[in-house]
C-alpha atoms as a PDB file:
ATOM      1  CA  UNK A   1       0.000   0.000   0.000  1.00  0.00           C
ATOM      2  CA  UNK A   2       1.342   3.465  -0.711  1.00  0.00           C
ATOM      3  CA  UNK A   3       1.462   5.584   2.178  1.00  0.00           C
ATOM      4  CA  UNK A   4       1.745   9.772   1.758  1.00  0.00           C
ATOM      5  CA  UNK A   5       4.211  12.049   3.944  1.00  0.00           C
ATOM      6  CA  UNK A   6       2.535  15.760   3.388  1.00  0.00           C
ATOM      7  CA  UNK A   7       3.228  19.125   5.075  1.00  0.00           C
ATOM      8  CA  UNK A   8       0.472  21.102   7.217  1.00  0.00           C
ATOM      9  CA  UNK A   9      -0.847  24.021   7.788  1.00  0.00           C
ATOM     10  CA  UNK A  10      -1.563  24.961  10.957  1.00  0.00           C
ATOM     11  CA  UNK A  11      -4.734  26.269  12.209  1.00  0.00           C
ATOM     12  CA  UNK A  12      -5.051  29.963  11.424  1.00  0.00           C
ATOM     13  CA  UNK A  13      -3.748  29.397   8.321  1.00  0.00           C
ATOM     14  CA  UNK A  14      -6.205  27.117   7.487  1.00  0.00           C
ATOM     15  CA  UNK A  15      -8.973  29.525   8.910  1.00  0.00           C
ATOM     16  CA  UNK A  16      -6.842  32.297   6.454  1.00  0.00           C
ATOM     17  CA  UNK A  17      -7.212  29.983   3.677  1.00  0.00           C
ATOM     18  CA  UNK A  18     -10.461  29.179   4.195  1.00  0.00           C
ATOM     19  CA  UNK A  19     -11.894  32.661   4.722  1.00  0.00           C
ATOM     20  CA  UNK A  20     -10.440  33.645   1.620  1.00  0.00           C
ATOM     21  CA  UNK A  21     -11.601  31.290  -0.729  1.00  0.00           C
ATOM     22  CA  UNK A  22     -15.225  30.498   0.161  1.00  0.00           C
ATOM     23  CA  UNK A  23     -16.475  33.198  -2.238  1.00  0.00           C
ATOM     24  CA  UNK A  24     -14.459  31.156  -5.075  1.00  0.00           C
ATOM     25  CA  UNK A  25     -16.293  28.063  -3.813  1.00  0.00           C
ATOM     26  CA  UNK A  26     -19.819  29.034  -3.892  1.00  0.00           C
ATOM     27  CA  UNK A  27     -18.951  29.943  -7.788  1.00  0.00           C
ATOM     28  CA  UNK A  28     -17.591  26.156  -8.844  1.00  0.00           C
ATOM     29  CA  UNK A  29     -20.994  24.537  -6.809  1.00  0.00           C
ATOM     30  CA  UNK A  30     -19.818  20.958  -7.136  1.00  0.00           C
ATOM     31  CA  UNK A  31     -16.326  21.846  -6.350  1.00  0.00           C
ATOM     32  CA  UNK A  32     -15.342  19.534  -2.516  1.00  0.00           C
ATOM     33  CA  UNK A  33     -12.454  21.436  -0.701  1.00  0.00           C
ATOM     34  CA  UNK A  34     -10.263  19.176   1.030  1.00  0.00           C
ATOM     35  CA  UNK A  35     -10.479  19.480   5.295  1.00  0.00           C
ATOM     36  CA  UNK A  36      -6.837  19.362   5.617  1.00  0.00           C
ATOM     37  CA  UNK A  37      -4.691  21.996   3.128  1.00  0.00           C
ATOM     38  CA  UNK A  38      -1.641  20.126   2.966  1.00  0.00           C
ATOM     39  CA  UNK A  39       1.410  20.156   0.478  1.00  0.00           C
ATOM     40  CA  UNK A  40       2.666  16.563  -0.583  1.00  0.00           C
ATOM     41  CA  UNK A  41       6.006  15.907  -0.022  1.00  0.00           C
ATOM     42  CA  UNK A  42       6.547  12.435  -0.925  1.00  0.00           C
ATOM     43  CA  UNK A  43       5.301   8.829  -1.136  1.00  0.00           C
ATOM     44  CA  UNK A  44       6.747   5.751   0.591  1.00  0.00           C
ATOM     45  CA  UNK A  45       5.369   1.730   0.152  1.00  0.00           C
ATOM     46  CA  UNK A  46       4.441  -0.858   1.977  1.00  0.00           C
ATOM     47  CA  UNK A  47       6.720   0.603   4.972  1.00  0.00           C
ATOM     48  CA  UNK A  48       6.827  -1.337   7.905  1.00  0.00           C
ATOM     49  CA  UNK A  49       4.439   1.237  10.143  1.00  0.00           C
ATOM     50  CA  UNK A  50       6.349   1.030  13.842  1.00  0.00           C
ATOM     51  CA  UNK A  51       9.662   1.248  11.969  1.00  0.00           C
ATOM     52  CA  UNK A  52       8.766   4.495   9.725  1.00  0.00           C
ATOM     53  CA  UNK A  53       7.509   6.320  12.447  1.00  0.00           C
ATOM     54  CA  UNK A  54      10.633   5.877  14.686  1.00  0.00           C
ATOM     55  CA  UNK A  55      13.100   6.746  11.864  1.00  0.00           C
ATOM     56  CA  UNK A  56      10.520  10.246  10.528  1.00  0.00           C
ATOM     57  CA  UNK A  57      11.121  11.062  14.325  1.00  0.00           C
ATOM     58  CA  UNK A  58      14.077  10.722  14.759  1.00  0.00           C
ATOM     59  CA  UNK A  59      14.990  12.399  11.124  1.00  0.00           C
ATOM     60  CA  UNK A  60      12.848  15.512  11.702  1.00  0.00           C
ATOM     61  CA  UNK A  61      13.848  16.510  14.935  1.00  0.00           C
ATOM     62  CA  UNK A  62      16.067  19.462  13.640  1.00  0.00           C
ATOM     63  CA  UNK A  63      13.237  21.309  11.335  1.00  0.00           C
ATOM     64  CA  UNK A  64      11.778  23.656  12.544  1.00  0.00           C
ATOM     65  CA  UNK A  65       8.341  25.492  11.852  1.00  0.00           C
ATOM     66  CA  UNK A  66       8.543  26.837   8.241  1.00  0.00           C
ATOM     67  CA  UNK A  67       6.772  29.273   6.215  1.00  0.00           C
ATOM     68  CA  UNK A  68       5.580  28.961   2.468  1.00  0.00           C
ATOM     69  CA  UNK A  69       4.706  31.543  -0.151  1.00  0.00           C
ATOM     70  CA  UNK A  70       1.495  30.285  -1.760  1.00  0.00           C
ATOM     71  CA  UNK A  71       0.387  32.113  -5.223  1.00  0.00           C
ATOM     72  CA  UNK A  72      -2.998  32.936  -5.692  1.00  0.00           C
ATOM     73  CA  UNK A  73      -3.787  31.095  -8.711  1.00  0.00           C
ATOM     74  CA  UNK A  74      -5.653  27.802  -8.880  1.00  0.00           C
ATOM     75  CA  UNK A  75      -3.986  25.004 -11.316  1.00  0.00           C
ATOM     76  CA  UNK A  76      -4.208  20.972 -11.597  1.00  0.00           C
ATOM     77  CA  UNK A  77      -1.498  18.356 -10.947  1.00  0.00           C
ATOM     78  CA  UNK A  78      -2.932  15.517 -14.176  1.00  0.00           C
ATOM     79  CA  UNK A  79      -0.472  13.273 -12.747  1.00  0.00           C
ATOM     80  CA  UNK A  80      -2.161  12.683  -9.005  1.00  0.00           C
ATOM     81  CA  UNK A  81      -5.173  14.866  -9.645  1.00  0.00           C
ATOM     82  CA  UNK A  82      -4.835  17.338  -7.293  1.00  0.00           C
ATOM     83  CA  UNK A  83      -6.225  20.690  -7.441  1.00  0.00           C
ATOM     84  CA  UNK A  84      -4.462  23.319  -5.078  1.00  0.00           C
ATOM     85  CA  UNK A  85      -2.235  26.836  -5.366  1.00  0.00           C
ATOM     86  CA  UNK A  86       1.418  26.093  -5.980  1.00  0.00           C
ATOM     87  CA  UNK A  87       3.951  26.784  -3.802  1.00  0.00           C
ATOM     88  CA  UNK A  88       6.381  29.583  -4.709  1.00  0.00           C
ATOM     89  CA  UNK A  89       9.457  29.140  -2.199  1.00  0.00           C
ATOM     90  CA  UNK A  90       9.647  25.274  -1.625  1.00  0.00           C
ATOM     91  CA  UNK A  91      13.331  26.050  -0.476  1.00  0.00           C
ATOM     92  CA  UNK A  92      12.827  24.157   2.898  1.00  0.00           C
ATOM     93  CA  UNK A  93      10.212  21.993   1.529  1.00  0.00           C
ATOM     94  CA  UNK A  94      13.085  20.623  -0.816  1.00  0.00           C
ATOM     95  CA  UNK A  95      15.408  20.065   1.395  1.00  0.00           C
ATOM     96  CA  UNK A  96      13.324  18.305   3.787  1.00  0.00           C
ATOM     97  CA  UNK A  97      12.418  16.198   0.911  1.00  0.00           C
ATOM     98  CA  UNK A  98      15.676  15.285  -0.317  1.00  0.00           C
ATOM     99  CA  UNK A  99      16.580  14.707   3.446  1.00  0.00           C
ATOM    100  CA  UNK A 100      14.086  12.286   4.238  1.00  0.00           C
ATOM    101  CA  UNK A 101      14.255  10.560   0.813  1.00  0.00           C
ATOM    102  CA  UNK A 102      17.999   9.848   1.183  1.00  0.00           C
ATOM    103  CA  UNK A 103      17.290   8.571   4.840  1.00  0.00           C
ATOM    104  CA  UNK A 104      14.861   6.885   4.337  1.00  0.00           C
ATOM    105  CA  UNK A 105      16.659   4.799   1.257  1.00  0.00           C
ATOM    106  CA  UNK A 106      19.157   3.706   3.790  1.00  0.00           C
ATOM    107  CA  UNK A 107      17.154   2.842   5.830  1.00  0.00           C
ATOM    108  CA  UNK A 108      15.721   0.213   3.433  1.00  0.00           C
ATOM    109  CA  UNK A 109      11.838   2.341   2.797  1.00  0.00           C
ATOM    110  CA  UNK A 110      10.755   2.373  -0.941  1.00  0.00           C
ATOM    111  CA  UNK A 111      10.302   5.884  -1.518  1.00  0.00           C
ATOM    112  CA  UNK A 112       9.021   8.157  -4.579  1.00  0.00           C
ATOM    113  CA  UNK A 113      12.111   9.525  -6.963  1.00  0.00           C
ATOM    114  CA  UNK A 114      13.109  12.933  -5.892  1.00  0.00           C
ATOM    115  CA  UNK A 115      11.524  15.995  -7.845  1.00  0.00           C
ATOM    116  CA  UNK A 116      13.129  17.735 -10.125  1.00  0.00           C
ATOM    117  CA  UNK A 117      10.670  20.577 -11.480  1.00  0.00           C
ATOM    118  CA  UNK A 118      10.118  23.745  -9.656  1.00  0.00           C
ATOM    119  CA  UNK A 119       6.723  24.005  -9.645  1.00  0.00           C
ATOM    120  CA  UNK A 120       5.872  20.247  -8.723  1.00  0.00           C
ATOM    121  CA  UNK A 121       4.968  21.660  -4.985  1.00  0.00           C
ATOM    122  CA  UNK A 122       1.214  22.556  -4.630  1.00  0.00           C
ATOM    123  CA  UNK A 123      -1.032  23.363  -1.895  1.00  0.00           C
ATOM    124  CA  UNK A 124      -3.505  20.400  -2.672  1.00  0.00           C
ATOM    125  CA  UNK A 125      -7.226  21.289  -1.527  1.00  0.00           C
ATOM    126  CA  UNK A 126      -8.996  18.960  -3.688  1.00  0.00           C
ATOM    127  CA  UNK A 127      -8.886  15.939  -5.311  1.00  0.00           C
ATOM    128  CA  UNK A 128     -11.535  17.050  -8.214  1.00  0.00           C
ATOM    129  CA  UNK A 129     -10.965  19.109 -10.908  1.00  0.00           C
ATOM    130  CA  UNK A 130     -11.229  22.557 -11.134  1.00  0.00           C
ATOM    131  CA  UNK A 131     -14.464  23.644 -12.086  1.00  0.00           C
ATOM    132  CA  UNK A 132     -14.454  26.297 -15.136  1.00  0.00           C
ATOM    133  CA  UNK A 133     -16.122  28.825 -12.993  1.00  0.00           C
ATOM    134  CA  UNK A 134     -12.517  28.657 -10.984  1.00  0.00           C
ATOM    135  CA  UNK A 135     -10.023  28.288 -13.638  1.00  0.00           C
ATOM    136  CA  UNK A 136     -10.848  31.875 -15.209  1.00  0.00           C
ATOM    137  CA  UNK A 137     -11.132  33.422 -11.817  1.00  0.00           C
ATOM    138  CA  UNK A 138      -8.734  36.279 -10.670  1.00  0.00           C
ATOM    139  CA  UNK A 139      -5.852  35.466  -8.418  1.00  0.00           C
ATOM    140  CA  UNK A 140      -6.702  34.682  -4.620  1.00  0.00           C
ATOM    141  CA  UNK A 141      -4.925  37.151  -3.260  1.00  0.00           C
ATOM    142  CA  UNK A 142      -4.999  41.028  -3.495  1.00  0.00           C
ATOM    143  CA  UNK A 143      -1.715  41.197  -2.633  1.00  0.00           C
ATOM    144  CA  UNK A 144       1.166  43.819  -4.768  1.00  0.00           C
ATOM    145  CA  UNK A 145       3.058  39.932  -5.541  1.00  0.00           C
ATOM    146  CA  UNK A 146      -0.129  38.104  -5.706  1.00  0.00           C
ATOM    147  CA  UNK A 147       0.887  35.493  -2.833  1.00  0.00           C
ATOM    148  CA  UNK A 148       0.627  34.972   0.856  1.00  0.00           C
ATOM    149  CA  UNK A 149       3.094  33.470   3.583  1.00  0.00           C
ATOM    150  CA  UNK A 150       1.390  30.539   5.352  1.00  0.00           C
ATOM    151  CA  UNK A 151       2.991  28.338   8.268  1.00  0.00           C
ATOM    152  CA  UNK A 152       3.691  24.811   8.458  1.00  0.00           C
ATOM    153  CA  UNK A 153       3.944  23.275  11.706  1.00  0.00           C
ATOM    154  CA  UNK A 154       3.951  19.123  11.043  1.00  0.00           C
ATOM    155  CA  UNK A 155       4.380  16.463   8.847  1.00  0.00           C
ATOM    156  CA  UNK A 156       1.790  13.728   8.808  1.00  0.00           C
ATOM    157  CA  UNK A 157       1.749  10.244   7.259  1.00  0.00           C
ATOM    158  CA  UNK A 158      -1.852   9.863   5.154  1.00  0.00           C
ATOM    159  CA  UNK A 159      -2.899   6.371   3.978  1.00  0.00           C
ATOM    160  CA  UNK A 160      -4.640   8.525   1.167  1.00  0.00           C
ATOM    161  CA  UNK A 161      -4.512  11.863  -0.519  1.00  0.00           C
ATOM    162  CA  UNK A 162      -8.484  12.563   0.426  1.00  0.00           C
ATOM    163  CA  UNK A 163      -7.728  13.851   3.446  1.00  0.00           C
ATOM    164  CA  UNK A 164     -10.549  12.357   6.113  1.00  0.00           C
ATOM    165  CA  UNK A 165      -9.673  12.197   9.305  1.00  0.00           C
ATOM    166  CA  UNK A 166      -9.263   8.386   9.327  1.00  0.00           C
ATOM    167  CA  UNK A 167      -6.845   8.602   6.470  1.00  0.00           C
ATOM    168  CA  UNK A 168      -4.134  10.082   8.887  1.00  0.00           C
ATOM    169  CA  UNK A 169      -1.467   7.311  10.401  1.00  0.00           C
ATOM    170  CA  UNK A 170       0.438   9.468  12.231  1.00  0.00           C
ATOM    171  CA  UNK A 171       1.496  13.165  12.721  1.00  0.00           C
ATOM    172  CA  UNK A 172       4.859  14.804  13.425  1.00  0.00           C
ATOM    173  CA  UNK A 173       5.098  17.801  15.275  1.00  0.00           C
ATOM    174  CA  UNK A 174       7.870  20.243  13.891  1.00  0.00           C
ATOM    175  CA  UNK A 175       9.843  22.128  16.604  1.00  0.00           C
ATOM    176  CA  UNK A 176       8.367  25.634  17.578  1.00  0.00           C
ATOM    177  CA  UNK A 177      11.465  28.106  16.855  1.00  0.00           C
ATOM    178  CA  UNK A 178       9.998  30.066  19.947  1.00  0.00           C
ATOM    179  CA  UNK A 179      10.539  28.094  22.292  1.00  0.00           C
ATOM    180  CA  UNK A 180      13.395  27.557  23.702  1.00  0.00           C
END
């Protein structure tokens, strides 16, 4: 079974998120937003569950809460059908991805190949299609750059990329940089 390691929001930037695009949503009227924004990060199979948890633990220690710059503008991932903004600075996202995918190699897990293109991060909301009421719409933001800083604060392992509650295996909290 293939298993999904995604980044999360945290909760007022999901209640950011949210606020801003129900107006979009009540346009596109058969358009399902996801309950959990998240941004995919990579895919792992048939990992042995006790084992994978220990080694993301003890691999994502170091990181830190991060922020991302998400552009306004709606697009679709063919590939994994996911709908969602993309993700403008995936600096940190990419290096926790190439960090955990080497790791996690060595430590015997079959993991996705690393990404190459830029703008393979997206925010996924959805797992339909954009509906054409949404694809012609103006950009999300009404911001000078047309994009918005949200916080991530933990990784999760999803069985699935719909999102239900039940479809999360485990969560990793990232360390708060204000704490000391």
């Amino acid at each position: 079974m293939r298993y999904y390691l995604v980044a999360v929001l945290d909760k007022d930037s999901n209640k950011e998120l949210d606020r801003i695009q129900r107006p979009l949503h009540k346009k596109g009227k058969h358009y399902k937003k996801s309950p959990y924004i998240s941004i995919p990060i990579d895919s792992v199979e048939n990992p042995d569950l006790k084992l994978l948890e220990k080694t993301l633990r003890d691999l994502l220690k170091p990181f830190r809460y991060f922020h991302v710059n998400i552009s306004g503008k709606y697009i679709n991932l063919a590939d994994e059908r996911i709908t969602g903004l993309p993700v403008s600075n995936f600096g940190y996202i990419k290096k926790i991805q190439r960090h955990l995918n080497d790791y996690m190699t060595l430590h015997g897990f079959k993991v996705g190949e690393e990404r190459d293109e830029d703008q393979d991060f997206i925010l996924s909301l959805s797992q339909d299609r954009i509906p054409k009421e949404l694809e012609n719409s103006n950009n999300l933001f009404n911001t000078p750059d047309n994009y918005r800083k949200f916080l991530v604060d933990r990784i999760e392992l999803w069985k699935s990329m719909n999102a239900k509650k039940g479809s999360i295996v485990f969560s990793i909290p990232l360390k708060n940089p204000n704490i000391l």
